[in-house]
Protein backbone atom coordinates (compact mmCIF):
# COMPACT_ATOMS: atom_id res chain seq x y z
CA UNK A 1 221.52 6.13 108.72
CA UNK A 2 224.64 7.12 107.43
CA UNK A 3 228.05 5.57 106.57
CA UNK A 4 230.54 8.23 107.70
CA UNK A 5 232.87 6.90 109.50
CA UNK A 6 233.29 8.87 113.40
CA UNK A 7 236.58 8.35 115.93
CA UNK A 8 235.51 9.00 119.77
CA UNK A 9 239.24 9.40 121.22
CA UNK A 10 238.53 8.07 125.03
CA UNK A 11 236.67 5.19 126.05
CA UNK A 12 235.72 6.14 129.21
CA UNK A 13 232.40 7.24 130.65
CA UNK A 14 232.31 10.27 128.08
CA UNK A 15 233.34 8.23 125.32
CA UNK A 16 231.89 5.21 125.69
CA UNK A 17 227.74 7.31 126.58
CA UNK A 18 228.87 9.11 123.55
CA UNK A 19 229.20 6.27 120.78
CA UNK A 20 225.97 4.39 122.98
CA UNK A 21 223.76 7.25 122.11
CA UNK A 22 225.01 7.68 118.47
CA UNK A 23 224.31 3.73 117.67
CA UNK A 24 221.01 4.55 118.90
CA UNK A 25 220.55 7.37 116.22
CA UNK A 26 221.59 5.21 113.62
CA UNK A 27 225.32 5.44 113.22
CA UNK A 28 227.14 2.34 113.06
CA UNK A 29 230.13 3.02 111.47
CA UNK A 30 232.14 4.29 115.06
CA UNK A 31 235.91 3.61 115.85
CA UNK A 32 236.03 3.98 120.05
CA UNK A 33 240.01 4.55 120.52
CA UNK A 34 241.33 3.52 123.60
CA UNK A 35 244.95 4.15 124.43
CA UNK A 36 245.15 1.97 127.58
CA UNK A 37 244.38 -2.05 127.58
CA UNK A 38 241.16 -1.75 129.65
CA UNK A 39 238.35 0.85 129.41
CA UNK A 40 237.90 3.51 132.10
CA UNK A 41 241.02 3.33 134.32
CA UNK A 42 241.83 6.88 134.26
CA UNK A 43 239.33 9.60 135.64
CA UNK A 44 236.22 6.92 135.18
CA UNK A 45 237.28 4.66 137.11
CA UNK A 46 239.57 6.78 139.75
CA UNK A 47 236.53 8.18 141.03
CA UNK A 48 234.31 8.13 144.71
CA UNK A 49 231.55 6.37 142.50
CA UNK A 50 228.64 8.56 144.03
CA UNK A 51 225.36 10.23 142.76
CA UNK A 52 225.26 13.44 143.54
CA UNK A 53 222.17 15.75 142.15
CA UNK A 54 222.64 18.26 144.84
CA UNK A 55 225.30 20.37 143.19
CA UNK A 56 226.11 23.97 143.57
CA UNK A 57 225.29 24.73 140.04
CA UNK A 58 221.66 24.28 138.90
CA UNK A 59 222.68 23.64 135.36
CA UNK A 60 224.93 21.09 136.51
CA UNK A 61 222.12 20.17 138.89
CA UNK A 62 219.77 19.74 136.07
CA UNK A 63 221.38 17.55 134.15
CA UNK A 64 222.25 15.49 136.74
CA UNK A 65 219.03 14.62 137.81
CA UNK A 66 217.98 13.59 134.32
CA UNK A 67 221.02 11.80 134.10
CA UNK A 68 219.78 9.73 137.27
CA UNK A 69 216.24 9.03 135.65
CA UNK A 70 217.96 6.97 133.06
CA UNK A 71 220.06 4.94 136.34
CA UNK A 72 217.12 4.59 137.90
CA UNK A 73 215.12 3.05 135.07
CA UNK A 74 217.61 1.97 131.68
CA UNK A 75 215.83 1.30 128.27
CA UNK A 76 215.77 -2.40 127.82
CA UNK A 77 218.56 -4.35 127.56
CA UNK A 78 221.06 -1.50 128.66
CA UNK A 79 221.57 -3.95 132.12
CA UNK A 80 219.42 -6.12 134.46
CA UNK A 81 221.60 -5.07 137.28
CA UNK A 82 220.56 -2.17 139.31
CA UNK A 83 222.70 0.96 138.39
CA UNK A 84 222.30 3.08 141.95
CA UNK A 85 222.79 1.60 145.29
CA UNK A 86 220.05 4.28 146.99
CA UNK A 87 221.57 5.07 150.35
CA UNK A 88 221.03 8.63 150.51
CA UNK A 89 223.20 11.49 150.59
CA UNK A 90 223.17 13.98 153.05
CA UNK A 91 224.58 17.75 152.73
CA UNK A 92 225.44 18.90 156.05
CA UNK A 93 226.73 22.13 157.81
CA UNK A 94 228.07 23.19 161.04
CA UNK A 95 226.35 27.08 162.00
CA UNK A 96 228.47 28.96 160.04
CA UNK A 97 227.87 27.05 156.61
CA UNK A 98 223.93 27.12 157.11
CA UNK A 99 223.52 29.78 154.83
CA UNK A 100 225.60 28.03 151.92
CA UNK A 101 223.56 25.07 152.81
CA UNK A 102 220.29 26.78 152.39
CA UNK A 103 221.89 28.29 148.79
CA UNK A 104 222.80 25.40 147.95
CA UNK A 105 219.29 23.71 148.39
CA UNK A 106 217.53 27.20 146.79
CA UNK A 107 220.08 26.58 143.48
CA UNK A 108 218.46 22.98 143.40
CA UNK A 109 214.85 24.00 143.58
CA UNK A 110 212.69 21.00 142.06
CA UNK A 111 214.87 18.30 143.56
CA UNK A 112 213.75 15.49 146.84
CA UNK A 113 215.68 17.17 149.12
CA UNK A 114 214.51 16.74 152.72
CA UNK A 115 215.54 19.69 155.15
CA UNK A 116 215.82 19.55 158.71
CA UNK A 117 218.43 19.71 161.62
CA UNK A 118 220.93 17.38 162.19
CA UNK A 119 219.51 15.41 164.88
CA UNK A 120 218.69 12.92 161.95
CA UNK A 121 222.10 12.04 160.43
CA UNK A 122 223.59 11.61 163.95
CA UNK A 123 220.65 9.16 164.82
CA UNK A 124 221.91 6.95 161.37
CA UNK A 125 225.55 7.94 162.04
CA UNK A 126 226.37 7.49 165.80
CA UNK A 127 230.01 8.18 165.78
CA UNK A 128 230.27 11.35 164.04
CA UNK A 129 231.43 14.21 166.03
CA UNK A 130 229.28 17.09 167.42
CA UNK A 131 229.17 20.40 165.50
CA UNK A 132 226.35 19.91 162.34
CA UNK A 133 223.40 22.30 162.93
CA UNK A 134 221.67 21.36 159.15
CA UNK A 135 221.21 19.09 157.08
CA UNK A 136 219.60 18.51 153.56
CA UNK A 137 218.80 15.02 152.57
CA UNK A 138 218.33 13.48 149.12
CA UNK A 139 216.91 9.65 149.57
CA UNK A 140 217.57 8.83 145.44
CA UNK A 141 220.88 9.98 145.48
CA UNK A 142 223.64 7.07 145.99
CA UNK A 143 226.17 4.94 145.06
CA UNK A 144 226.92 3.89 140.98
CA UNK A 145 228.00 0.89 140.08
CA UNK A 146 230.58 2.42 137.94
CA UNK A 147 231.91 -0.83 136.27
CA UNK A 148 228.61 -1.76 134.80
CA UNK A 149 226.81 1.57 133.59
CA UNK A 150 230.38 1.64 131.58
CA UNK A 151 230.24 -1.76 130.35
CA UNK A 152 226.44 -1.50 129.12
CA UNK A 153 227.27 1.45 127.39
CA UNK A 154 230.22 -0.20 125.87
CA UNK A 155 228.44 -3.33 125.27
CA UNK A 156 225.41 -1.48 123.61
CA UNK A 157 227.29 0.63 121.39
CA UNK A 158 229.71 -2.40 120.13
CA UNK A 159 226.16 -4.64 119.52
CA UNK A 160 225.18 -1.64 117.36
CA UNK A 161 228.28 -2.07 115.10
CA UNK A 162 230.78 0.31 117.12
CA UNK A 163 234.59 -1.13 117.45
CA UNK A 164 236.66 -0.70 120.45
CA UNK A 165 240.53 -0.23 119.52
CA UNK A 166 242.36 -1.13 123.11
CA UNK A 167 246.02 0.20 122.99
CA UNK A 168 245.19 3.08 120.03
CA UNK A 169 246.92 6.15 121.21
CA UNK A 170 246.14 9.33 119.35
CA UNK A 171 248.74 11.43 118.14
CA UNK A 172 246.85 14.15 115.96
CA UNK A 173 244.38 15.34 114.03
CA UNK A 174 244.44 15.25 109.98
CA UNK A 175 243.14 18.16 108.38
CA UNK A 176 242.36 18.95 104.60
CA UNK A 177 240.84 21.87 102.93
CA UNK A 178 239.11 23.09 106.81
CA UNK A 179 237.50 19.63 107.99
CA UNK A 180 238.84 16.70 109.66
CA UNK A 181 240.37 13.83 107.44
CA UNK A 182 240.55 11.78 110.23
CA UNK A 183 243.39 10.96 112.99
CA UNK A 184 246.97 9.56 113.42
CA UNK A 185 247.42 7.12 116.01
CA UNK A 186 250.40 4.46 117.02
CA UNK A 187 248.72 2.23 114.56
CA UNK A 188 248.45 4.75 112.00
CA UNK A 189 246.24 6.95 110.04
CA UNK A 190 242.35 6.54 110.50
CA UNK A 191 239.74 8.22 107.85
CA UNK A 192 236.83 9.58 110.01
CA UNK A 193 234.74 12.69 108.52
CA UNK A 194 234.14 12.98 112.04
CA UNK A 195 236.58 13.21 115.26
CA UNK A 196 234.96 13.52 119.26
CA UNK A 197 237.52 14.63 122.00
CA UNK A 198 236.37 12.63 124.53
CA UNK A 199 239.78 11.64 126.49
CA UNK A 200 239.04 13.32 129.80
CA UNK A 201 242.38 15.47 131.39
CA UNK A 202 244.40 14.51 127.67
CA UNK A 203 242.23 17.10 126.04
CA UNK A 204 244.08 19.90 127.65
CA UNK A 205 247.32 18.67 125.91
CA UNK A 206 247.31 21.13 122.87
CA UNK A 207 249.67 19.64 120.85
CA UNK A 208 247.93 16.82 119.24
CA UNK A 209 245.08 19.63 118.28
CA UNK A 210 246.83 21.10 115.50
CA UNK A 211 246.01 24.47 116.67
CA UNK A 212 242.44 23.96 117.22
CA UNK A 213 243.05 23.57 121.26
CA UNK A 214 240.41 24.62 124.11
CA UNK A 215 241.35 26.03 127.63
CA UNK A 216 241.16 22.81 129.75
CA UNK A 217 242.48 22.69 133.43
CA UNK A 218 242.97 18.99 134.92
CA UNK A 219 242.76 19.11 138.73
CA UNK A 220 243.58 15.94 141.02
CA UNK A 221 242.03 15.00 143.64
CA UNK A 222 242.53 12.22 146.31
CA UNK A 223 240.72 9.36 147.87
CA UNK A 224 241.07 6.61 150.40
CA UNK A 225 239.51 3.49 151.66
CA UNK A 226 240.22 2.59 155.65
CA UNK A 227 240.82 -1.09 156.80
CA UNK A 228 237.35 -2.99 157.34
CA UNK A 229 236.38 -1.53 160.72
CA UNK A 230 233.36 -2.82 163.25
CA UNK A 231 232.08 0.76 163.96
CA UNK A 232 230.90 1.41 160.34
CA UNK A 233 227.40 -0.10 158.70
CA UNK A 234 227.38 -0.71 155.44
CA UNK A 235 224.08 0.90 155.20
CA UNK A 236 224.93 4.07 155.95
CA UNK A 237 224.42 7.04 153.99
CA UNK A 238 227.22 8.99 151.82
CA UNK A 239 228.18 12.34 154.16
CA UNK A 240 229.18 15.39 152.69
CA UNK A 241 230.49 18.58 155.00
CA UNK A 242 229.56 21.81 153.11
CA UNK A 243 232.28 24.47 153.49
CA UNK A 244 234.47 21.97 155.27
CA UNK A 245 235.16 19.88 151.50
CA UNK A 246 234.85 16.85 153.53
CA UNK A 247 232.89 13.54 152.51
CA UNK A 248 233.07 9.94 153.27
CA UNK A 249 231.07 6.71 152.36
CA UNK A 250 230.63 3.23 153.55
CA UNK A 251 232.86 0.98 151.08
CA UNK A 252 234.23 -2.63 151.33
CA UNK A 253 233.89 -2.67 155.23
CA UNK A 254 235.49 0.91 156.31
CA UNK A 255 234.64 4.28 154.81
CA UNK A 256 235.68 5.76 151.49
CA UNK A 257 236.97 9.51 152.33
CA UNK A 258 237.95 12.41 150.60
CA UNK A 259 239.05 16.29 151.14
CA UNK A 260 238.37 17.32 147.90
CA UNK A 261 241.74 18.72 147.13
CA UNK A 262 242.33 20.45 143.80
CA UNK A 263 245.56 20.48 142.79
CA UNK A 264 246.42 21.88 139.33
CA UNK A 265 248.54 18.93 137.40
CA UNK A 266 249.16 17.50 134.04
CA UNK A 267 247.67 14.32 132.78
CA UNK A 268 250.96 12.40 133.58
CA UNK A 269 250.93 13.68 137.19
CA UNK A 270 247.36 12.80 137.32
CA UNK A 271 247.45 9.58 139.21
CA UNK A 272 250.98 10.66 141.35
CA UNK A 273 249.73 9.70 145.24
CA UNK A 274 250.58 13.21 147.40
CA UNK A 275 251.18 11.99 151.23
CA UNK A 276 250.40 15.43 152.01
CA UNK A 277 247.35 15.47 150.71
CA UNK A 278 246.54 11.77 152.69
CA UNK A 279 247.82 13.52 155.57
CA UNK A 280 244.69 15.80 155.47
CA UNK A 281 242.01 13.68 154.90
CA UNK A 282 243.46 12.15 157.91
CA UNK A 283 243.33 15.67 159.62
CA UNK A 284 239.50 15.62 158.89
CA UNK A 285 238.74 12.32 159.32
CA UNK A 286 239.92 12.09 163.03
CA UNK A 287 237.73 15.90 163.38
CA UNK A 288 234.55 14.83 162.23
CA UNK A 289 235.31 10.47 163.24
CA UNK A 290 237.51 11.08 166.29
CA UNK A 291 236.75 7.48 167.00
CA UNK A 292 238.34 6.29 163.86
CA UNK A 293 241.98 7.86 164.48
CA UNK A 294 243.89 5.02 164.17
CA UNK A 295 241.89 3.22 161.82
CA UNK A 296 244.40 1.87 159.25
CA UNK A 297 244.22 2.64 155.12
CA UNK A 298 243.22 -0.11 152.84
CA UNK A 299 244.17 1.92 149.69
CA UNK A 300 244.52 5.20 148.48
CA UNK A 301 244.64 6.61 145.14
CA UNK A 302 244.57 10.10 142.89
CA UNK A 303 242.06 10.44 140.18
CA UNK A 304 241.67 14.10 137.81
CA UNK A 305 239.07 16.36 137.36
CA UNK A 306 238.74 18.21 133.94
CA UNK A 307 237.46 21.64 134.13
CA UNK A 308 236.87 24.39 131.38
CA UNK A 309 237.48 28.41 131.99
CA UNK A 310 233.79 28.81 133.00
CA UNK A 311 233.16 24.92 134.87
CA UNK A 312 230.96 24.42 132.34
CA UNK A 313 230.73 20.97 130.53
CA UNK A 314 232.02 21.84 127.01
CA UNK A 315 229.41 20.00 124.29
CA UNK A 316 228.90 19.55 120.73
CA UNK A 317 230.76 21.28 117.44
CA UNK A 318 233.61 23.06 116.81
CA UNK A 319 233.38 26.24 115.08
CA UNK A 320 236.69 26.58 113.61
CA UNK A 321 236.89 23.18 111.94
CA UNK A 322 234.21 21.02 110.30
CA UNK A 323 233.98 17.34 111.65
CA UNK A 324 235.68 18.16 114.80
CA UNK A 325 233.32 17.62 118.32
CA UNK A 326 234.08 17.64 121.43
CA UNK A 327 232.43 15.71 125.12
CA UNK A 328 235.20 17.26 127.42
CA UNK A 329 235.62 19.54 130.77
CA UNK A 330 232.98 17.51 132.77
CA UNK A 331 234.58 18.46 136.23
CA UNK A 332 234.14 15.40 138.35
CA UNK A 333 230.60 15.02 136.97
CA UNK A 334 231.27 12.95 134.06
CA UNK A 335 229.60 9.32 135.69
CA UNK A 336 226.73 11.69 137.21
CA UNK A 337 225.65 13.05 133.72
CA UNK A 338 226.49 10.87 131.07
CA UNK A 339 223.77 9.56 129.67
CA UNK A 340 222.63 13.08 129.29
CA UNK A 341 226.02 14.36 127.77
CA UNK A 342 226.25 10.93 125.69
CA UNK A 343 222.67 11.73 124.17
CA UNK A 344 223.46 15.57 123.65
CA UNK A 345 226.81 15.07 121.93
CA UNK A 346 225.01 12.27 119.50
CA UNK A 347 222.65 15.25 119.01
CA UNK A 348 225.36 17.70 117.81
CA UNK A 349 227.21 15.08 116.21
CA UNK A 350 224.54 13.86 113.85
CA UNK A 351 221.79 16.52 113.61
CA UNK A 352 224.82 19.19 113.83
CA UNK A 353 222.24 20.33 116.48
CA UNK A 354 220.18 19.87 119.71
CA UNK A 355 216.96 21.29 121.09
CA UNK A 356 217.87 20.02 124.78
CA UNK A 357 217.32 23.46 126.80
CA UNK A 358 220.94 23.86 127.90
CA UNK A 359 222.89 22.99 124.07
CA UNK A 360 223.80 26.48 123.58
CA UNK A 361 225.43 27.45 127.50
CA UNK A 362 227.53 24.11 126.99
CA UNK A 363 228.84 24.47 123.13
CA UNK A 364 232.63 24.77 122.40
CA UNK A 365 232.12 28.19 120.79
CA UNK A 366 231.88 30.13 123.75
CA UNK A 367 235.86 29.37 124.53
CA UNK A 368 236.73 30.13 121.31
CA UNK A 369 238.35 34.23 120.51
């Protein structure tokens, strides 16, 4: 046990995993900065709220499907709620997309998946529109409850001894001699041998960095929610197109939808609603739900996506500058695989190492020249 003091700047999902798994290796002594009044209304809680473990990228893959053995059974007292709403996902293509399908299931060798054609999905999914040839089905996969696998981490970490400063904003790093001294903030200086960048798209701001920036890219993406509508069961599974970046998912009585646009922004433009963008999930709503074209939208909403150089998670220490960590770049996977980013940053942060298998792809020094 130590009593170093550490700042995690961001209190959402990366955050909040982050200072859960370093209570749980014995440090106590945590300041979790929060510049807005609630936890997790930026990217963690602007998001579709889905598991997804089939992923294009089998590291990503990887680590996503540890991440969902911790959902699917928690250590004690982490929640008696369930964490993963078990619907099933299904990754579907029309005959031209088969063979990034079939990559796409070879990249995620190990996993449940379930192959066949797409006789199935239309059988569970009546009013979807001709076209799908293949399918690959993962039963475990599902929806989060986002709220409360952010609150138990929260909750955990702050039972531990970990403080949660709402309305904190970070301004900048202090540094003395080559190591962190800690952080100014709207309510002043903080002393922490120890600083984790954990604040999603605002770690792509340079400024604050004091020269000891990384190469983040914050994307935005939309999302909507139709009116309640009669056709849709709220049993039905989550629906993703491959190669048409289309998915959609029962919520609150219609269908959550998306077109996974990826729209280079700033932070501050981060949440900015593009009608164009509604416009085509509309467009590929009414081709693949031609039944739903005037269904009405309930709400509708941007949320970013942080992404390094390489789409890599970026993981652990910083080589130019002792004390400083970072838990950033998680591109849209950040609720998938947190409790196997929160563990492996705790790793770096207080064994200045870690023996999980993919520590050294996701370290910060690779982006630095």
């Amino acid at each position: 046990m130590s009593d170093e003091r550490i700042v995690i700047i961001g209190a959402g999902m990366a955050g909040a995993a982050t200072a859960y798994f370093l209570t749980r290796k014995g440090q106590h002594n945590i300041l979790l900065l929060e510049k807005e009044k609630l936890a997790g209304t930026q990217s963690t809680g602007r998001n579709a709220a889905i598991l997804r473990t089939i992923i294009p990228d089998p590291l990503a893959n990887r680590l996503a499907r540890q991440s969902a053995e911790f959902y699917a059974s928690p250590p004690e007292g982490f929640t008696s709620l369930p964490l993963v709403d078990r619907v099933g996902i299904y990754m579907a293509a029309c005959a031209e997309h088969v063979g990034t399908l079939d990559m796409l299931c070879k990249n995620n060798a190990g996993a449940n998946i379930e192959r066949g054609d797409a006789a199935r999905v239309y059988e569970q999914i009546p009013i979807l529109a001709p076209g799908l040839k293949s399918v690959a089905y993962q039963p475990d996969d599902g929806i989060l409850d986002v709220h409360t696998i952010l609150q138990s981490f929260i909750r955990g970490a702050c039972q531990s001894g970990a403080q949660l400063c709402f309305g904190t904003q970070f301004k900048t790093l202090r540094i003395r001699n080559g190591r962190v001294e800690g952080v100014e903030t709207n309510d002043g200086f903080m002393a922490a041998s120890k600083v984790v960048v954990a604040n999603g798209a605002w770690a792509s701001v340079s400024d604050p960095f004091s020269g000891y920036a990384l190469p983040f890219t914050p994307y935005r993406r939309h999302l909507l929610v139709t009116e309640p509508l009669p056709q849709v069961n709220p049993r039905w599974p989550i629906l993703w197109v491959v190669g048409e970046d289309y998915y959609f998912r029962p919520e609150s009585g219609g269908l959550l939808m998306s077109a996974c646009d990826t729209v280079k922004v700033t932070p501050e433009q981060g949440e900015i609603t593009d009608h164009a963008e509604l416009e085509r999930i509309a467009a590929k709503a009414a081709r693949w739900l031609p039944s739903l074209t005037n269904a009405g939208v309930a709400k509708a909403w941007a949320g970013m996506r942080t992404f390094a150089p390489d789409d890599h998670f970026v993981i652990g220490k910083d080589p130019r500058l002792l004390g400083l960590y970072w838990v950033a770049g998680l591109g849209g996977h950040g609720i998938t695989c947190a409790p196997v980013v929160g563990a492996l940053a705790a790793d770096w942060i207080v064994d200045g190492k870690s023996d999980h298998p993919a520590a050294a792809i996701l370290a910060p020094d690779r982006l630095v020249k």
